[in-house]
PDB file of N, CA and C in Angstrom:
ATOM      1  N   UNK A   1       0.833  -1.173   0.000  1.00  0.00           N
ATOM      2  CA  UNK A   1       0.000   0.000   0.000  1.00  0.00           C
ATOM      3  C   UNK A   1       0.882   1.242   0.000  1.00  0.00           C
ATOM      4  N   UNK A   2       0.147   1.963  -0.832  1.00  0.00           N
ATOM      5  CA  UNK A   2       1.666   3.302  -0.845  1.00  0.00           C
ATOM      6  C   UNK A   2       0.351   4.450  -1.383  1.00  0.00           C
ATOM      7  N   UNK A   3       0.722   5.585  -1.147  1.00  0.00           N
ATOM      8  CA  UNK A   3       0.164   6.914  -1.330  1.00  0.00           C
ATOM      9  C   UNK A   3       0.464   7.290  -3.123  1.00  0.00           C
ATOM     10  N   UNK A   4      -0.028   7.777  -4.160  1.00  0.00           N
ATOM     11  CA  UNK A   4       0.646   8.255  -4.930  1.00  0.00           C
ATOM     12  C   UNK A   4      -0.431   9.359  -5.974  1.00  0.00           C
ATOM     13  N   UNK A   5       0.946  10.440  -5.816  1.00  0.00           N
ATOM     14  CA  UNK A   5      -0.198  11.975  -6.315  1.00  0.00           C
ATOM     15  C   UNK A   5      -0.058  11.488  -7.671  1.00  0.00           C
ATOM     16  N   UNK A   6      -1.412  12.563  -8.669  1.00  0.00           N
ATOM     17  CA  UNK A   6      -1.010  12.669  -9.228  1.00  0.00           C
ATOM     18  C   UNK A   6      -0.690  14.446  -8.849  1.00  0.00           C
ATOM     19  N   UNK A   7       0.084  14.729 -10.120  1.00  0.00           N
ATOM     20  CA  UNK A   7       0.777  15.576 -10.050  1.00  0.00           C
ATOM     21  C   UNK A   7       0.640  16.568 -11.240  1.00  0.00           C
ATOM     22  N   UNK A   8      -0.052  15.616 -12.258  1.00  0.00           N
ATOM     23  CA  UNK A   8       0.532  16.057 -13.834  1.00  0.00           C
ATOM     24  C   UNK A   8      -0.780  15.732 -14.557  1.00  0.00           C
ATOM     25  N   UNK A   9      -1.480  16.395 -15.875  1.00  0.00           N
ATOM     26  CA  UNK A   9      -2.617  15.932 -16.101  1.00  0.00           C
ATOM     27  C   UNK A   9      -2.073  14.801 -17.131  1.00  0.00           C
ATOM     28  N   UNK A  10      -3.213  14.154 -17.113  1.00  0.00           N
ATOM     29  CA  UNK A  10      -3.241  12.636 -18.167  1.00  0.00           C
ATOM     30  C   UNK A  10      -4.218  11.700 -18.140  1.00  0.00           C
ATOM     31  N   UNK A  11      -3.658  10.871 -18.901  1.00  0.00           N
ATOM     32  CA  UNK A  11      -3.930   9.376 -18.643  1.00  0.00           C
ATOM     33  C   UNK A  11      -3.634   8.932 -16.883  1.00  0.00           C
ATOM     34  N   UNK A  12      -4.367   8.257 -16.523  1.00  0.00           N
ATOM     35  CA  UNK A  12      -4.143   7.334 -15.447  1.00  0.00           C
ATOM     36  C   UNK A  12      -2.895   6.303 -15.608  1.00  0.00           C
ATOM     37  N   UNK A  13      -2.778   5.457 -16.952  1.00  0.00           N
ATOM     38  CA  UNK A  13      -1.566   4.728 -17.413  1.00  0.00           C
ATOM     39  C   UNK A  13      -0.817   5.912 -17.410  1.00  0.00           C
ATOM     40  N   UNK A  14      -0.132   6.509 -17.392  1.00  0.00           N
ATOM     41  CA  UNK A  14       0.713   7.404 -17.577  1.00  0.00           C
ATOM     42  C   UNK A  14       1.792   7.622 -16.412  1.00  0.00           C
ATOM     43  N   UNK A  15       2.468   6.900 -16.690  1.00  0.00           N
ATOM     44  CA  UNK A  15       4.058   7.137 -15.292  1.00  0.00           C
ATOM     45  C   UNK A  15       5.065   8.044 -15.980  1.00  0.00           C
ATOM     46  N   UNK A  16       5.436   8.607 -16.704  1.00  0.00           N
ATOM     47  CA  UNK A  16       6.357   9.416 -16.979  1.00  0.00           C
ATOM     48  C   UNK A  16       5.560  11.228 -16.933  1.00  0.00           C
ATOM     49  N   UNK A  17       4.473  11.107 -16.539  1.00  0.00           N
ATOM     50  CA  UNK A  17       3.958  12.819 -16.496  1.00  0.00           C
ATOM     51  C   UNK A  17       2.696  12.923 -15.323  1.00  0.00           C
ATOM     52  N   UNK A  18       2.537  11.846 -14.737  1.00  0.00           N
ATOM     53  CA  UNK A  18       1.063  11.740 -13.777  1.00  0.00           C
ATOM     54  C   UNK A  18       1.452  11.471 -12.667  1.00  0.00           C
ATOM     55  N   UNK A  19       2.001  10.692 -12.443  1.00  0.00           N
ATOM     56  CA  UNK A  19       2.096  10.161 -10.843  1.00  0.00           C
ATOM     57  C   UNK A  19       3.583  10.680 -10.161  1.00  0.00           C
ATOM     58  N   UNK A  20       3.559  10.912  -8.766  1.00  0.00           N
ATOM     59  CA  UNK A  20       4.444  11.057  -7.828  1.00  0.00           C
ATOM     60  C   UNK A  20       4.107   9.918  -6.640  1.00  0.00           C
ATOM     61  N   UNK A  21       5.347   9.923  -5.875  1.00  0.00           N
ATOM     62  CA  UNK A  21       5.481   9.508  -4.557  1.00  0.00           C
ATOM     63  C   UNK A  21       5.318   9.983  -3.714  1.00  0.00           C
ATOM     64  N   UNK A  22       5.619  11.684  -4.091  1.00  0.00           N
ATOM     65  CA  UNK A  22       5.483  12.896  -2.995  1.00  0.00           C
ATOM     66  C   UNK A  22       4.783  14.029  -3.325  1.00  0.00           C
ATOM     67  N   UNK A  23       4.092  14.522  -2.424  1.00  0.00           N
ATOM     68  CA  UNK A  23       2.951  15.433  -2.622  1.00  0.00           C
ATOM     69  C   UNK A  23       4.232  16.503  -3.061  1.00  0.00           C
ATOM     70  N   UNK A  24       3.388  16.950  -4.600  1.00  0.00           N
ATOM     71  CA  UNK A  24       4.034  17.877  -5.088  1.00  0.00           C
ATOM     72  C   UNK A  24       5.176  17.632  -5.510  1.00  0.00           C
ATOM     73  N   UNK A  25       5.918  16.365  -6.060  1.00  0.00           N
ATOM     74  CA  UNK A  25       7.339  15.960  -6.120  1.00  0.00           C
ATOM     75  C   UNK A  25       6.829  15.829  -7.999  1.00  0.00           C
ATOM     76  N   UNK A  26       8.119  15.450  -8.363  1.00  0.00           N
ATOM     77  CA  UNK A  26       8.562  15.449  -9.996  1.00  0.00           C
ATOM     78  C   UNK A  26       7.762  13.769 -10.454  1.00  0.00           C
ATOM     79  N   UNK A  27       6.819  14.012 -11.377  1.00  0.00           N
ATOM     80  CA  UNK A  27       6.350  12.805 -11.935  1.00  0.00           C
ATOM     81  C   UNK A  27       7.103  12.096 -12.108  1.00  0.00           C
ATOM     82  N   UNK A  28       6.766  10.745 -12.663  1.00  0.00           N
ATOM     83  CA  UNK A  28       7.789   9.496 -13.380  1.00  0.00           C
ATOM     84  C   UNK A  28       7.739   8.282 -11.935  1.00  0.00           C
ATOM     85  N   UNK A  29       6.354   8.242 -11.275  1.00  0.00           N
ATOM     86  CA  UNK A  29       6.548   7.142 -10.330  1.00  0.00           C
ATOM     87  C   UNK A  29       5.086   6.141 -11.575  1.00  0.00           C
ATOM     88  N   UNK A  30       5.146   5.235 -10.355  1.00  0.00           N
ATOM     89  CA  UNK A  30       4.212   3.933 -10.779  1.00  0.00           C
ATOM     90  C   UNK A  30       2.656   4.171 -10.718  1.00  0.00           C
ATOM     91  N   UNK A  31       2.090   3.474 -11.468  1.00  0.00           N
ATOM     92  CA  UNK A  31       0.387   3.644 -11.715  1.00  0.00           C
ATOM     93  C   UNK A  31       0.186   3.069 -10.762  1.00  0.00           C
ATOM     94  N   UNK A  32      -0.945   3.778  -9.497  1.00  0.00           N
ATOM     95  CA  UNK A  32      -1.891   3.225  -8.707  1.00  0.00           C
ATOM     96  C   UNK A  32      -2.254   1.987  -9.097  1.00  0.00           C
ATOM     97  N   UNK A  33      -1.871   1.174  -8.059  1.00  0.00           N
ATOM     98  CA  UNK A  33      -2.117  -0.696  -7.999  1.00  0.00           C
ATOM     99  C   UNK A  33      -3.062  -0.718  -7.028  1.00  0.00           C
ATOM    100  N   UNK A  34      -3.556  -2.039  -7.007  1.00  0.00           N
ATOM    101  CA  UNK A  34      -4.712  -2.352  -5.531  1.00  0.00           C
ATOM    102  C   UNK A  34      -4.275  -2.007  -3.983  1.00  0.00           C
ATOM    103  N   UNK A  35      -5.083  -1.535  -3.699  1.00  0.00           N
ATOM    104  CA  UNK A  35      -4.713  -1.011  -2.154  1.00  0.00           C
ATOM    105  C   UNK A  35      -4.256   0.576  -1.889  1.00  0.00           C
ATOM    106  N   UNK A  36      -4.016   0.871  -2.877  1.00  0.00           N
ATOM    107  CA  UNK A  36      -3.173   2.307  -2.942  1.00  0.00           C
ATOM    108  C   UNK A  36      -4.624   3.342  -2.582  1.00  0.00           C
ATOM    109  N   UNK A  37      -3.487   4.573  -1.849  1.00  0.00           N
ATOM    110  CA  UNK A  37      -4.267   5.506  -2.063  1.00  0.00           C
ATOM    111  C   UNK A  37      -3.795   6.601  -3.074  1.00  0.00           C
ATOM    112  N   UNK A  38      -5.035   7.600  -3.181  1.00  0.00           N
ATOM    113  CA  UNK A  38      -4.545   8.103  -4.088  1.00  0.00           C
ATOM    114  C   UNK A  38      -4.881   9.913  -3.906  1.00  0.00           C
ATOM    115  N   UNK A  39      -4.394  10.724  -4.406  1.00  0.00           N
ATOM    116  CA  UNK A  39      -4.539  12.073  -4.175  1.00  0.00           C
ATOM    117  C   UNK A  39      -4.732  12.875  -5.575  1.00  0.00           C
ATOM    118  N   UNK A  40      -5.518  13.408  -6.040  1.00  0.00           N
ATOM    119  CA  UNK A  40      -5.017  14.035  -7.512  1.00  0.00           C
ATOM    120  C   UNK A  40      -5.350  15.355  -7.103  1.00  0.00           C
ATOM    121  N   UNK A  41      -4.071  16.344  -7.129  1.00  0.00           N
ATOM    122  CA  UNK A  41      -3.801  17.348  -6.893  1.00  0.00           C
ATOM    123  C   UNK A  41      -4.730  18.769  -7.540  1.00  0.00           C
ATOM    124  N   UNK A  42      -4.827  19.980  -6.336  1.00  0.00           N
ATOM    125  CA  UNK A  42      -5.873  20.824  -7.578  1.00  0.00           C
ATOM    126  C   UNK A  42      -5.044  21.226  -8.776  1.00  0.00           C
ATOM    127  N   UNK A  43      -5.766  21.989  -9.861  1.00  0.00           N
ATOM    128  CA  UNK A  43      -5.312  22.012 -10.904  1.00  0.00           C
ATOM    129  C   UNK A  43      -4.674  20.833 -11.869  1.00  0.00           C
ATOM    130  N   UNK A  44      -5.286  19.344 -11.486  1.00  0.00           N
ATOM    131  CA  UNK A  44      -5.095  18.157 -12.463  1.00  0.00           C
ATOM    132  C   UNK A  44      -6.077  17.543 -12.377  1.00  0.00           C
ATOM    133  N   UNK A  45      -5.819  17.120 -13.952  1.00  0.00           N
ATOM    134  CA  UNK A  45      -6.877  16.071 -14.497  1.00  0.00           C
ATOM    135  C   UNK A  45      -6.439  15.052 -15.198  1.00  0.00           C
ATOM    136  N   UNK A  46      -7.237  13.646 -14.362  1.00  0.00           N
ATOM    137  CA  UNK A  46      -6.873  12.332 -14.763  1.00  0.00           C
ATOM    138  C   UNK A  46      -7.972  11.521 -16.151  1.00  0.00           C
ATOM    139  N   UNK A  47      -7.656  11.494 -16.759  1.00  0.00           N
ATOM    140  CA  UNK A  47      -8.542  10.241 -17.328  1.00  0.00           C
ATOM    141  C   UNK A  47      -8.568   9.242 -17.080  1.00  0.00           C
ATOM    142  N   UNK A  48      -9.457   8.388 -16.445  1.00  0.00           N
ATOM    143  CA  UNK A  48      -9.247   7.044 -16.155  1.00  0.00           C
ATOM    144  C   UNK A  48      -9.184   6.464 -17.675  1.00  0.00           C
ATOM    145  N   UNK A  49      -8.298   5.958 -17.487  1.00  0.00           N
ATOM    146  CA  UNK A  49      -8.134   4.740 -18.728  1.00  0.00           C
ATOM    147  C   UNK A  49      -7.943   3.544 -18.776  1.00  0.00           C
ATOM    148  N   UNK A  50      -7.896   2.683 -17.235  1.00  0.00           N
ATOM    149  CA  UNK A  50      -7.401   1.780 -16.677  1.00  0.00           C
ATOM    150  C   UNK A  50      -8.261   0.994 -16.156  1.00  0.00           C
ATOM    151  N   UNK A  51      -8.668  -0.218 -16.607  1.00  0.00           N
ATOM    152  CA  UNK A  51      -9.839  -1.749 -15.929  1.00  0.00           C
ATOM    153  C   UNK A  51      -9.040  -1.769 -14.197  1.00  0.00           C
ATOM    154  N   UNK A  52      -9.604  -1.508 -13.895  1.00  0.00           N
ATOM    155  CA  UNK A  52      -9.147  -2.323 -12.474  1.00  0.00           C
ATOM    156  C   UNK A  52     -10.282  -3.048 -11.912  1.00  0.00           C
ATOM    157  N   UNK A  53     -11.123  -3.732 -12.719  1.00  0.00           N
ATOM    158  CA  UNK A  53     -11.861  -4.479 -12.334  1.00  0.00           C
ATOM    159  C   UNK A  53     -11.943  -6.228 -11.984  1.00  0.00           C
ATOM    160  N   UNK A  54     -10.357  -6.381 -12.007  1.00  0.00           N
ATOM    161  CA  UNK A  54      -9.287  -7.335 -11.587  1.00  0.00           C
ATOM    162  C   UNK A  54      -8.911  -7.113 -10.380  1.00  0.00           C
ATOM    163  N   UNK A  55      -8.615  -6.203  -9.497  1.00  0.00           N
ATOM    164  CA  UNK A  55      -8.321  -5.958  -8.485  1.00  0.00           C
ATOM    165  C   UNK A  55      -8.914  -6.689  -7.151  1.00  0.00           C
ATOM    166  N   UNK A  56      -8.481  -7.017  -6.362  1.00  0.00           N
ATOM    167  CA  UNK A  56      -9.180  -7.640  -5.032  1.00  0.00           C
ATOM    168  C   UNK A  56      -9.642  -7.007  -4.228  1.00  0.00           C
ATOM    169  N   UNK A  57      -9.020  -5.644  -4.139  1.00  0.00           N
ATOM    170  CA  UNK A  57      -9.794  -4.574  -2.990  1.00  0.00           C
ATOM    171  C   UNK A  57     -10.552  -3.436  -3.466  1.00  0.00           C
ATOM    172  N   UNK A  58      -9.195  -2.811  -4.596  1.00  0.00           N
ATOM    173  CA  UNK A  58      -9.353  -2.047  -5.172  1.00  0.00           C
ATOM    174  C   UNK A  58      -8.479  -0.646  -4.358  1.00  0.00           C
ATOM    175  N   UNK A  59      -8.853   0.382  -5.147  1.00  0.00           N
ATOM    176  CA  UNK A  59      -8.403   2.088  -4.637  1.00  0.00           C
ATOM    177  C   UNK A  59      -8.801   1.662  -3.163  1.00  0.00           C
ATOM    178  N   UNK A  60      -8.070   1.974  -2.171  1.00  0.00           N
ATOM    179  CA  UNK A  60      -8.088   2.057  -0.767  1.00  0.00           C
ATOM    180  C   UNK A  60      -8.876   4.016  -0.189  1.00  0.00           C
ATOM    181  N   UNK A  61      -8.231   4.402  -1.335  1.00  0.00           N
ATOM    182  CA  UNK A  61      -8.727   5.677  -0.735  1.00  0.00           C
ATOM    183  C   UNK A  61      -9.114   6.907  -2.158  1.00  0.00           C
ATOM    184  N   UNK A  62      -9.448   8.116  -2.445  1.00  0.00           N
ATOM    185  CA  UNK A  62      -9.051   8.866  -3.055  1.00  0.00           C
ATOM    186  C   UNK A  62      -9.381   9.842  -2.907  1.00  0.00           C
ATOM    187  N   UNK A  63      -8.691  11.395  -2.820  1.00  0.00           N
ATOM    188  CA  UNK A  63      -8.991  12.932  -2.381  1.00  0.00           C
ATOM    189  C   UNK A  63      -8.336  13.004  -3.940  1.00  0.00           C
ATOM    190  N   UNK A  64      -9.495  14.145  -4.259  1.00  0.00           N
ATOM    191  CA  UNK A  64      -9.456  15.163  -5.119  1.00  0.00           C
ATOM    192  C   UNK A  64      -9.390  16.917  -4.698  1.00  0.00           C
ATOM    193  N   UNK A  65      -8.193  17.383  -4.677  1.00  0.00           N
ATOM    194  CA  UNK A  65      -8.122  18.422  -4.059  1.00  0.00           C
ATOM    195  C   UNK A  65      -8.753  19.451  -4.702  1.00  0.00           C
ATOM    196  N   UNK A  66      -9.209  20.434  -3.689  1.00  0.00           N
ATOM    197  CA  UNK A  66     -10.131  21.668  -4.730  1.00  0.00           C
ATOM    198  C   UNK A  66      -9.068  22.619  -4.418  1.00  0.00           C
ATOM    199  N   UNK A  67      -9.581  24.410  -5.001  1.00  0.00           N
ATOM    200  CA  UNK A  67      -8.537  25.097  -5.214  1.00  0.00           C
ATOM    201  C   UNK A  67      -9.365  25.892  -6.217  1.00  0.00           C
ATOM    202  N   UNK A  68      -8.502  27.034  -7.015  1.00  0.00           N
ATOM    203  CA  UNK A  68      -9.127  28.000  -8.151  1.00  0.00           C
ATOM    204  C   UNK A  68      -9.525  27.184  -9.243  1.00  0.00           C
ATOM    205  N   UNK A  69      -8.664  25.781  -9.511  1.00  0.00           N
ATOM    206  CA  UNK A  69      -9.165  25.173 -10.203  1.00  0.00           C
ATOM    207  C   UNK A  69      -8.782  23.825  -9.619  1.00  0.00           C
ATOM    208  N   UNK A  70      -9.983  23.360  -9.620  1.00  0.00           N
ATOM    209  CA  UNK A  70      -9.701  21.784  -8.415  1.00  0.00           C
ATOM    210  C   UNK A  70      -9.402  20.841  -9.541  1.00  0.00           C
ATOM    211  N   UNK A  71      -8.910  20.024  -8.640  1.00  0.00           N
ATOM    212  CA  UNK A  71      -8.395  18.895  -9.273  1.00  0.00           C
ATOM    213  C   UNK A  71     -10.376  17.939 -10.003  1.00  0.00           C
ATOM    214  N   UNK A  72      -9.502  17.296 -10.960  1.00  0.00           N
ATOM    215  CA  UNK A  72     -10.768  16.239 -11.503  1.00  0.00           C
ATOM    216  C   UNK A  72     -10.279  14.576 -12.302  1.00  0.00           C
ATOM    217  N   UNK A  73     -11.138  13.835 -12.358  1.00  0.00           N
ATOM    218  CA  UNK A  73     -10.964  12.498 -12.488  1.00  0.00           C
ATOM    219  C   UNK A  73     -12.070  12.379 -13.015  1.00  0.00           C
ATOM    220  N   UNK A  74     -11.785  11.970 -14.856  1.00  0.00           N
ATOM    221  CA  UNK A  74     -12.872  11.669 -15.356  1.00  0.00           C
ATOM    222  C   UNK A  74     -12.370  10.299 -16.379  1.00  0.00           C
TER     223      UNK A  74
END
């Protein structure tokens, strides 16, 4: 189980411009796996593009931060 922002708008598949390890840190980490939580930062937007309907638990958690322009997940 691990925390991971996104950071960057995109794709959900997307590890070289979407995801971090650290709130507010430089993209290029791993796509949210089962159990993870997740944060998508204001001012980003995710596309889900990803079945996780394989998963055993699934997303453990997820905050969408608001702001002048909040974060979104569509």
């Amino acid at each position: 189980m691990a925390t991971r922002y996104a950071v960057g708008s995109g794709n959900w598949s997307n590890t070289s411009s979407v995801w971090s390890d650290t709130d507010g840190g430089s993209p290029g980490s791993y796509v949210p796996v089962d159990n993870d939580t997740v944060v998508i930062c204001a001012g980003v937007s995710v596309k889900m593009d990803v079945d996780q309907s394989g998963f055993a638990n699934g997303i453990a958690g997820l905050t969408i931060r608001g702001g002048a322009t909040p974060g979104m997940l569509y």
